[in-house]
Protein backbone atom coordinates (compact mmCIF):
# COMPACT_ATOMS: atom_id res chain seq x y z
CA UNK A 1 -14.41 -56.37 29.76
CA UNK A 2 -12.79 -53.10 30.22
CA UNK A 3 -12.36 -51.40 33.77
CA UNK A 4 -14.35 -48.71 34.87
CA UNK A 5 -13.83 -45.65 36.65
CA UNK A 6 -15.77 -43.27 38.89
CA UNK A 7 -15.21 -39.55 39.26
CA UNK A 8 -14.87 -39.04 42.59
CA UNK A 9 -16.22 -35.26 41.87
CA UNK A 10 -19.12 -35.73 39.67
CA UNK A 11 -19.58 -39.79 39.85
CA UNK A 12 -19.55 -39.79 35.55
CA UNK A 13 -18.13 -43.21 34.67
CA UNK A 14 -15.44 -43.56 31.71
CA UNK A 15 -13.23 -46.44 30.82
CA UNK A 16 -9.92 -47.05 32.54
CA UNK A 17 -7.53 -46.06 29.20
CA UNK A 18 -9.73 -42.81 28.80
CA UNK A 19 -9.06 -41.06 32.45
CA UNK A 20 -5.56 -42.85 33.95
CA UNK A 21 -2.32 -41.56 32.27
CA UNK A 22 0.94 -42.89 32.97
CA UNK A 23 3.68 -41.15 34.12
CA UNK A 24 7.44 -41.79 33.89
CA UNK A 25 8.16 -42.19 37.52
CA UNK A 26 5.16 -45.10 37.78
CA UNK A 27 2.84 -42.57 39.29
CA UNK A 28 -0.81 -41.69 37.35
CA UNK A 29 -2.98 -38.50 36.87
CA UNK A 30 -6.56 -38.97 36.51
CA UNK A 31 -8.62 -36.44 34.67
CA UNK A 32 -12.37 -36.78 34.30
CA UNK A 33 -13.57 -35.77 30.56
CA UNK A 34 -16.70 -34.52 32.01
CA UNK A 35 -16.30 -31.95 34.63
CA UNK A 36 -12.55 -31.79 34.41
CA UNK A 37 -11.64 -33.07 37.37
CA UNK A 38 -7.96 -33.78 37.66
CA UNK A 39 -5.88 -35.71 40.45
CA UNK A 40 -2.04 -35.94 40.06
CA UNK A 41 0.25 -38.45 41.03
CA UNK A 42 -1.07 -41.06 41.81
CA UNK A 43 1.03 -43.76 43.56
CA UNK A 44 0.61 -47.47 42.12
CA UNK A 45 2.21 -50.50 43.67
CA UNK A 46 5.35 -50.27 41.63
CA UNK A 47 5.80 -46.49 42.54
């Protein structure tokens, strides 16, 4: 089963691979596909 994810803007719902991007420094930017919503770097555990 594949992840989901919420926009935190307009609640649509879209599989994790479809809205995360990786970026090199092991941060992530988020953009939602349907109201464009976009949240930049991200910090994961290993960044």
């Amino acid at each position: 089963m594949d992840p989901i994810v919420t926009c935190p803007k307009c609640q649509s719902k879209a599989r994790f691979e479809e809205v995360l991007t990786a970026q090199s420094n092991q941060n992530v930017i988020y953009r939602c596909s349907q109201c464009d919503y976009t949240k930049r770097n991200i910090e994961t555990s290993k960044g």
